[in-house]
PDB file of N, CA and C in Angstrom:
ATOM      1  N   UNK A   1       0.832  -1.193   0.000  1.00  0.00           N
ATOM      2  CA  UNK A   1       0.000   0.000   0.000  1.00  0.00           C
ATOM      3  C   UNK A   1       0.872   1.249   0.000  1.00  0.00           C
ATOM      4  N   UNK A   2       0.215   2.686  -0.570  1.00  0.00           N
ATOM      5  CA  UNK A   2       1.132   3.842  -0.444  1.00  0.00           C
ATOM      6  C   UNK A   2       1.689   3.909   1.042  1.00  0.00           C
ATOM      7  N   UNK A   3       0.486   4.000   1.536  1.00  0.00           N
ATOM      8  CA  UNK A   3       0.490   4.160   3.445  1.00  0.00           C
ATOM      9  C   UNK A   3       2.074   3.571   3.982  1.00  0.00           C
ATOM     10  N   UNK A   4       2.330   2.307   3.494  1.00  0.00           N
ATOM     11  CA  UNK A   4       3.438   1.939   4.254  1.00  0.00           C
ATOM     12  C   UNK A   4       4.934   1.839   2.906  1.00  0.00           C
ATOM     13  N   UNK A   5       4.388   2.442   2.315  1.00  0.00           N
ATOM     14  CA  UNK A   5       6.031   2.965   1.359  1.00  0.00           C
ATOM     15  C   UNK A   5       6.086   4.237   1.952  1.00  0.00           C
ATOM     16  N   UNK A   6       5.312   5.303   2.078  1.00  0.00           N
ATOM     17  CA  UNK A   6       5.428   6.390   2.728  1.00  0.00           C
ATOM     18  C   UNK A   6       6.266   6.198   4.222  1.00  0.00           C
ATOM     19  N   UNK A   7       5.606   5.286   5.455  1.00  0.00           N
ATOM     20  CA  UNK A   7       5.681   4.954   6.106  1.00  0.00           C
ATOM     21  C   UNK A   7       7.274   4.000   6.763  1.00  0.00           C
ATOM     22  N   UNK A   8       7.749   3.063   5.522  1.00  0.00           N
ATOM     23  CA  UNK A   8       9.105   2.161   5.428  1.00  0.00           C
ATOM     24  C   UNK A   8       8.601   0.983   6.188  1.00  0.00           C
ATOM     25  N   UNK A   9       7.213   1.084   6.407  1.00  0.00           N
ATOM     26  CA  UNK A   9       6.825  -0.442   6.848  1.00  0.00           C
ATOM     27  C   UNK A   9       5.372  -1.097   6.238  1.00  0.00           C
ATOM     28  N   UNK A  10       5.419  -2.103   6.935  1.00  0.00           N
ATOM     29  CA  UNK A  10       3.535  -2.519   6.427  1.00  0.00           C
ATOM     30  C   UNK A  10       2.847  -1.823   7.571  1.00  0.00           C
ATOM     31  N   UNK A  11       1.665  -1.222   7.242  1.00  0.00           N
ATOM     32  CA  UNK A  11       0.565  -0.344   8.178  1.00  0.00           C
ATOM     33  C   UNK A  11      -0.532  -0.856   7.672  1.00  0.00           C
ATOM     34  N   UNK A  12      -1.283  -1.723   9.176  1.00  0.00           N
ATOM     35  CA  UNK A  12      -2.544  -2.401   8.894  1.00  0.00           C
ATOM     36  C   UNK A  12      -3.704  -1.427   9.036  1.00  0.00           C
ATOM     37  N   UNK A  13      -4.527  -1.459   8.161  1.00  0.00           N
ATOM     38  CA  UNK A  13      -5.597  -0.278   8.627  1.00  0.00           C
ATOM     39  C   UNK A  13      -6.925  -1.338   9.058  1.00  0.00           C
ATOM     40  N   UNK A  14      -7.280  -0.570  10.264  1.00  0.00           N
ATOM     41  CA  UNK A  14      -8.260  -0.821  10.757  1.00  0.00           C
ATOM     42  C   UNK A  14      -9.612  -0.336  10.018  1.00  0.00           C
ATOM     43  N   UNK A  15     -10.635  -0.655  10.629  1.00  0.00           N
ATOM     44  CA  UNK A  15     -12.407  -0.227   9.917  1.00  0.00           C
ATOM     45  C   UNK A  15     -12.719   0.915   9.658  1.00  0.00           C
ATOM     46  N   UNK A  16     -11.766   2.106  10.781  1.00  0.00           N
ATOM     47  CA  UNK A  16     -12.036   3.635  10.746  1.00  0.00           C
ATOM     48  C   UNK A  16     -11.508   3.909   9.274  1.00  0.00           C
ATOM     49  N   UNK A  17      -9.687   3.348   9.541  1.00  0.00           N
ATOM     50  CA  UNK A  17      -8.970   3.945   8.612  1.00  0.00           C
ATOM     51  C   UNK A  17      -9.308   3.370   7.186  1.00  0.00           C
ATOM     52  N   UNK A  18      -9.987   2.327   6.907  1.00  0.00           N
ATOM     53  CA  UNK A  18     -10.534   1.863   5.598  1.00  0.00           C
ATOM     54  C   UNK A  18     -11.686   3.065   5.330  1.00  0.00           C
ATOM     55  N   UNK A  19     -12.302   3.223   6.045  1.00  0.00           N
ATOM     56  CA  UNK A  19     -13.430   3.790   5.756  1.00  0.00           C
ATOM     57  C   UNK A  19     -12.894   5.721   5.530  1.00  0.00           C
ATOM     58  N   UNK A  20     -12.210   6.151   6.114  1.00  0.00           N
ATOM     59  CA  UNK A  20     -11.289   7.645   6.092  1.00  0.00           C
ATOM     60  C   UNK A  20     -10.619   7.279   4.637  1.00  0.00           C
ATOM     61  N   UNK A  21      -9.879   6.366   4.390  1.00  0.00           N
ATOM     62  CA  UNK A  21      -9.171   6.496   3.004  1.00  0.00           C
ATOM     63  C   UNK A  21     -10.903   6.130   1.517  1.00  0.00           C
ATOM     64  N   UNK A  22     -12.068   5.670   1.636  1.00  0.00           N
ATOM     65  CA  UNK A  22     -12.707   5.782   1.446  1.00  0.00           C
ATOM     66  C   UNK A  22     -13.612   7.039   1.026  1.00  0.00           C
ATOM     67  N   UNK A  23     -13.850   7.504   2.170  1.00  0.00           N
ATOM     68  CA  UNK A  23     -14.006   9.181   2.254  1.00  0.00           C
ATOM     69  C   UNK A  23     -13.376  10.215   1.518  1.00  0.00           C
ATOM     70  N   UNK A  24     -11.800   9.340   1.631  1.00  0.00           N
ATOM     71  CA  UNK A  24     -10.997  10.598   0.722  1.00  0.00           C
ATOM     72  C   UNK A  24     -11.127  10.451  -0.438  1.00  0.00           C
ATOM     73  N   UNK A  25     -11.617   9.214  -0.626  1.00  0.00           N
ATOM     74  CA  UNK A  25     -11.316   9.366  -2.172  1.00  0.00           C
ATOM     75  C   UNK A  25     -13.042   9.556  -2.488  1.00  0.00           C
ATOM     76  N   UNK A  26     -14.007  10.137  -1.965  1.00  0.00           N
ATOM     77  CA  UNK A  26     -14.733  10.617  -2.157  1.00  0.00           C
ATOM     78  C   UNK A  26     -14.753  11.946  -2.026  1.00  0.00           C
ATOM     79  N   UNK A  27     -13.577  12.391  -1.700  1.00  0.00           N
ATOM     80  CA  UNK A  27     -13.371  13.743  -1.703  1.00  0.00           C
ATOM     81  C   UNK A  27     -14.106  14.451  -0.087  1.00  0.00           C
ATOM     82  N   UNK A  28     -14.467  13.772   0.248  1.00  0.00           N
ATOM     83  CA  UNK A  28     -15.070  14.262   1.655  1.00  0.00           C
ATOM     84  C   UNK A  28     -13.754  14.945   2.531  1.00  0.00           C
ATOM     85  N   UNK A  29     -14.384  16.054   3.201  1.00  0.00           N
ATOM     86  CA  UNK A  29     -13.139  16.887   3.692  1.00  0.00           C
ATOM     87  C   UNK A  29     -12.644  15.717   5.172  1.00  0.00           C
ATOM     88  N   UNK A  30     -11.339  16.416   5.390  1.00  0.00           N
ATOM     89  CA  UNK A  30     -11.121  15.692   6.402  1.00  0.00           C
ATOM     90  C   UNK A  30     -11.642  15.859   8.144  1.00  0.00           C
ATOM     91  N   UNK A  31     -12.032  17.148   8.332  1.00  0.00           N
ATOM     92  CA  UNK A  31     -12.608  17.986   9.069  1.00  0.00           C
ATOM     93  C   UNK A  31     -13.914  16.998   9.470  1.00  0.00           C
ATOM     94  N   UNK A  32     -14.822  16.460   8.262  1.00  0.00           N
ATOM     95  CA  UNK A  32     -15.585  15.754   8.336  1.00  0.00           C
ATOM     96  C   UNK A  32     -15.621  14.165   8.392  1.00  0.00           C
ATOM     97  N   UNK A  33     -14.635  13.918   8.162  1.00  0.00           N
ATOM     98  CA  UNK A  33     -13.928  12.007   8.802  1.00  0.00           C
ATOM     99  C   UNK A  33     -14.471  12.091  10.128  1.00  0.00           C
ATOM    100  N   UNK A  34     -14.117  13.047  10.946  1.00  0.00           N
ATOM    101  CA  UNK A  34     -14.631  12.090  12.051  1.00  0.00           C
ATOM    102  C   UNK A  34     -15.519  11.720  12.464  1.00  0.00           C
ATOM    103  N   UNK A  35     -16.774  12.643  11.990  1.00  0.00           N
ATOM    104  CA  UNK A  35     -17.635  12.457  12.240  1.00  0.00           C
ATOM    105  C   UNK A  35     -18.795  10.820  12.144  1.00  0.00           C
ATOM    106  N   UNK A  36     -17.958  10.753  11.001  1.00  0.00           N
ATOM    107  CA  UNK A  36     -18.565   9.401  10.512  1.00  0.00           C
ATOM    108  C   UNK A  36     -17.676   8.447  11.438  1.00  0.00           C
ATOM    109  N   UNK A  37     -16.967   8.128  11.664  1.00  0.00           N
ATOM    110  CA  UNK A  37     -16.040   7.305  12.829  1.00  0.00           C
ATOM    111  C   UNK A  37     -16.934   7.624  14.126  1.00  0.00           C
ATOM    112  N   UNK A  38     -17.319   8.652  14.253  1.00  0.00           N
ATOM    113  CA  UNK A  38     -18.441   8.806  15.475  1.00  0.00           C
ATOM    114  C   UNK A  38     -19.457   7.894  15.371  1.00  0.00           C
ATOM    115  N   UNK A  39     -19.868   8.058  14.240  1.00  0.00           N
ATOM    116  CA  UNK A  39     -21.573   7.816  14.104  1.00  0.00           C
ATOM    117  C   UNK A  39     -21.193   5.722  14.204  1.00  0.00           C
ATOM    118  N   UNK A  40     -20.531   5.323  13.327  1.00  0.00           N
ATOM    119  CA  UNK A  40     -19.960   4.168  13.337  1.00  0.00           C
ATOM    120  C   UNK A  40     -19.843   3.558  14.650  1.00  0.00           C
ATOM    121  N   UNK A  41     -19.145   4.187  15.345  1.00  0.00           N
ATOM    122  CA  UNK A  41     -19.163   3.794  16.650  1.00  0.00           C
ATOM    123  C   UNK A  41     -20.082   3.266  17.599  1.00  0.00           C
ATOM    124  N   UNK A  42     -20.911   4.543  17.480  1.00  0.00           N
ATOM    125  CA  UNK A  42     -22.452   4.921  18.148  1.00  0.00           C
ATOM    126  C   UNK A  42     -22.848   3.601  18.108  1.00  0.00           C
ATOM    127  N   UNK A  43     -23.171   3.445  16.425  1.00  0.00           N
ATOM    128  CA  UNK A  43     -23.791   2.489  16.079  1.00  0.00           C
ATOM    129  C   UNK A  43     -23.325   0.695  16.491  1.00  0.00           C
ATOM    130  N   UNK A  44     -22.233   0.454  16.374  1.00  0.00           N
ATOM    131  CA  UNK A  44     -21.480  -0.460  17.440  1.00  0.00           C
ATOM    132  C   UNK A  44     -21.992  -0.623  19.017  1.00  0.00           C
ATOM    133  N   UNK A  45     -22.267   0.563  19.747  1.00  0.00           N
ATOM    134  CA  UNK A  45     -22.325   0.719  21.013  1.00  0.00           C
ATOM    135  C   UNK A  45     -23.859   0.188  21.028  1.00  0.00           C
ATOM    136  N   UNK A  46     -24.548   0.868  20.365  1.00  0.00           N
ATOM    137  CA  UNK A  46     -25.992   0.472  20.546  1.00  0.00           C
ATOM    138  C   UNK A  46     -26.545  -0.878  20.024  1.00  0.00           C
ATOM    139  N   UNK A  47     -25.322  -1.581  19.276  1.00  0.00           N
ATOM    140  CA  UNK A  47     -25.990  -2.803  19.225  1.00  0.00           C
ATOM    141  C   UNK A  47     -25.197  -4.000  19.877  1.00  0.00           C
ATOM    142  N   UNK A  48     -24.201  -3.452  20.931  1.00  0.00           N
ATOM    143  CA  UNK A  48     -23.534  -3.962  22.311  1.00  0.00           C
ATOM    144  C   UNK A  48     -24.643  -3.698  23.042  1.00  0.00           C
ATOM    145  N   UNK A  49     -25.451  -3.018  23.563  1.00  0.00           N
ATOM    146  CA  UNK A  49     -26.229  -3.150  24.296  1.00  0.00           C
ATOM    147  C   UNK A  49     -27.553  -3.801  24.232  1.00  0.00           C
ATOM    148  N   UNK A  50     -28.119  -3.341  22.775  1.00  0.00           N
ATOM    149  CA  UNK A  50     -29.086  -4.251  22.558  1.00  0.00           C
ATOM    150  C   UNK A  50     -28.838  -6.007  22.918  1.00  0.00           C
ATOM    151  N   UNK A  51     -27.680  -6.579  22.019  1.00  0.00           N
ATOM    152  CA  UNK A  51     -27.312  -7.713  22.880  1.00  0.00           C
ATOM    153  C   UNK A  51     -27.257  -7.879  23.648  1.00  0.00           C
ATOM    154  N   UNK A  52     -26.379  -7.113  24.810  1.00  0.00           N
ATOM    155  CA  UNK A  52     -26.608  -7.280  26.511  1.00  0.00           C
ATOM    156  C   UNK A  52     -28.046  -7.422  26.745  1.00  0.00           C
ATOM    157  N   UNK A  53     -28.338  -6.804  26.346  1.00  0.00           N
ATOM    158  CA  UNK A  53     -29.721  -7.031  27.113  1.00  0.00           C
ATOM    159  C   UNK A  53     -30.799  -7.986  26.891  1.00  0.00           C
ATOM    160  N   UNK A  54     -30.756  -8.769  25.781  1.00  0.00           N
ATOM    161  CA  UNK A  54     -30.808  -9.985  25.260  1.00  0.00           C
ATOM    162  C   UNK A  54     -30.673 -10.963  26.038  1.00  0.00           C
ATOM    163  N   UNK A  55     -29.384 -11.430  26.098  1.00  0.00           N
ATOM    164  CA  UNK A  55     -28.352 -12.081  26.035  1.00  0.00           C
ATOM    165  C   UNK A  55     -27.111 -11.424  27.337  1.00  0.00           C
ATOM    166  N   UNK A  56     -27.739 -11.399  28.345  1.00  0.00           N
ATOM    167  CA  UNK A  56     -26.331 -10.686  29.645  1.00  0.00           C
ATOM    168  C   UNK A  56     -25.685 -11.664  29.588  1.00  0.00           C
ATOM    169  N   UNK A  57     -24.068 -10.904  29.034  1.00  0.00           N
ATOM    170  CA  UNK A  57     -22.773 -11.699  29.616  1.00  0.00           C
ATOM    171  C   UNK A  57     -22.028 -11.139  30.485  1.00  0.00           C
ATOM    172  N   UNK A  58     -21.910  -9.442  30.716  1.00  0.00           N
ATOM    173  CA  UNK A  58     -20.871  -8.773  30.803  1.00  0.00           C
ATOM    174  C   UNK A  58     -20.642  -9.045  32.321  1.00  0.00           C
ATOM    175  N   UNK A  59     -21.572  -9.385  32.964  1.00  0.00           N
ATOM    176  CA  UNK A  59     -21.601  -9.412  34.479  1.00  0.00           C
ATOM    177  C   UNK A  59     -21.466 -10.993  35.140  1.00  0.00           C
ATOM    178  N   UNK A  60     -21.656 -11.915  34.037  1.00  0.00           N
ATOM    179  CA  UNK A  60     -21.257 -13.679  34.272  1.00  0.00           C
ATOM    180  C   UNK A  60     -19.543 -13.143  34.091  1.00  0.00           C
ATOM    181  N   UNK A  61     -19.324 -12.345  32.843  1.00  0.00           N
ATOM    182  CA  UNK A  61     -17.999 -12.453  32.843  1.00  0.00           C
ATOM    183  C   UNK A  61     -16.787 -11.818  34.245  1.00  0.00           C
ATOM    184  N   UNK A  62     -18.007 -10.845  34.458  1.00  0.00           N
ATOM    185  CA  UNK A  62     -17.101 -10.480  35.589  1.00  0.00           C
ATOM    186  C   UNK A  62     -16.960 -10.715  36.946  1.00  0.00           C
ATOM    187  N   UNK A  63     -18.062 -11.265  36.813  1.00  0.00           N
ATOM    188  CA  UNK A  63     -17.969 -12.242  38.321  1.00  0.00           C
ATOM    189  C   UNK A  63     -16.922 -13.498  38.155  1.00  0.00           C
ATOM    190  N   UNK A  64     -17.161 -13.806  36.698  1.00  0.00           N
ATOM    191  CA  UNK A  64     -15.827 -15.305  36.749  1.00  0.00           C
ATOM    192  C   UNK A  64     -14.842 -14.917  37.304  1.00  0.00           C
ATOM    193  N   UNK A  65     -14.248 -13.883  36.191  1.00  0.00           N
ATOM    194  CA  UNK A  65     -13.316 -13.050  36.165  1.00  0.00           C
ATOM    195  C   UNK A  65     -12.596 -12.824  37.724  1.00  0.00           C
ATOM    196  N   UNK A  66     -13.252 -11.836  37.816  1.00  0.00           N
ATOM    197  CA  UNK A  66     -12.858 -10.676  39.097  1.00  0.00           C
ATOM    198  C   UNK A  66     -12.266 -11.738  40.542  1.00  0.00           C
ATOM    199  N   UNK A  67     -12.958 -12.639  40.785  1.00  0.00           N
ATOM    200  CA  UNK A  67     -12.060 -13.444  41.817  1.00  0.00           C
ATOM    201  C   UNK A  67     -10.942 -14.152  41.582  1.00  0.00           C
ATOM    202  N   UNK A  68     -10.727 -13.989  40.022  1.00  0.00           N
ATOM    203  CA  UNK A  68      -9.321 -15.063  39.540  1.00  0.00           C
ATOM    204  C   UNK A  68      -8.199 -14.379  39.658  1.00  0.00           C
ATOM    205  N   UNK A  69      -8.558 -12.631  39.421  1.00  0.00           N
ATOM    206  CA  UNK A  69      -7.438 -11.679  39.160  1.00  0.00           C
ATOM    207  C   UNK A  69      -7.228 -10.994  40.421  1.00  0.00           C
ATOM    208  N   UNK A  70      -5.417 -11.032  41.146  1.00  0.00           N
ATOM    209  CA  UNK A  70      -5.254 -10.506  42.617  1.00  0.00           C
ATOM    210  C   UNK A  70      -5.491  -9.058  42.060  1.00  0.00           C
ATOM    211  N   UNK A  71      -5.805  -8.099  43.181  1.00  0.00           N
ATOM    212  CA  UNK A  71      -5.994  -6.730  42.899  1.00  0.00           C
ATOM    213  C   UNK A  71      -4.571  -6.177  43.391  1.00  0.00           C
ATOM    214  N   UNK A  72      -3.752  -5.427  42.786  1.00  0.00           N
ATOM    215  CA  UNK A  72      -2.481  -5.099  42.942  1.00  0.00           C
ATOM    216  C   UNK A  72      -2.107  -3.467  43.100  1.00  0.00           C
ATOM    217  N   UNK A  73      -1.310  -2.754  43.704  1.00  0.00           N
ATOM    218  CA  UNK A  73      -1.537  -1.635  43.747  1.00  0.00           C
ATOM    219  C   UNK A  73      -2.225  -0.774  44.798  1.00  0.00           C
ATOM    220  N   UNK A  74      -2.628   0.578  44.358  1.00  0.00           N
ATOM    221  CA  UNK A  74      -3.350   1.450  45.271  1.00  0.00           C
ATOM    222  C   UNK A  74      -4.564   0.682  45.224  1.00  0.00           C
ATOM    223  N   UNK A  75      -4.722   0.945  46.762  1.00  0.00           N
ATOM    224  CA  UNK A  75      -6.572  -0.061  47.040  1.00  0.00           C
ATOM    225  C   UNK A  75      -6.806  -1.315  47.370  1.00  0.00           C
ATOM    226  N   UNK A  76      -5.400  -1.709  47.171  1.00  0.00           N
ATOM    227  CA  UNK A  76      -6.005  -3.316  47.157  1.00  0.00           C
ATOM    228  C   UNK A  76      -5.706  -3.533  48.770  1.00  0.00           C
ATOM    229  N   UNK A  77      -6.357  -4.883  48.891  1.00  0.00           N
ATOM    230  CA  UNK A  77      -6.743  -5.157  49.994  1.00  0.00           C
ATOM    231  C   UNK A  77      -5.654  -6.366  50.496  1.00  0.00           C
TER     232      UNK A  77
END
């Protein structure tokens, strides 16, 4: 890719950055990239929750979880 001859390495692009080099070549300003990386997101988030709420894992997971891992640091007990 240009990205990583520019760069002197390989550069993996993630979903944002597929979708920003997309944009550009739609000519969409860059000012306005983020916005859509917002909205993308959003949209991710709200259908993390719709599942949760379906389907609760986040709190099986953290109950497994949370007694396996010592708490280390400020706070711990």
């Amino acid at each position: 890719m240009a990205v990583g001859a520019v760069a002197g390495r390989p550069i993996t692009l993630n979903a944002t950055g597929a979708v920003a080099a997309l944009l550009g070549e739609l000519g969409i300003p860059t000012r306005v990239m983020r916005g859509f990386a917002v909205i993308s997101r959003a949209a991710g988030l709200v259908a993390h929750m719709v599942e949760e709420q379906q389907s609760p894992s986040g709190r099986l997971i953290r109950d497994t979880v949370e007694p396996a891992i010592p708490c280390v640091g400020k706070g711990a007990a």
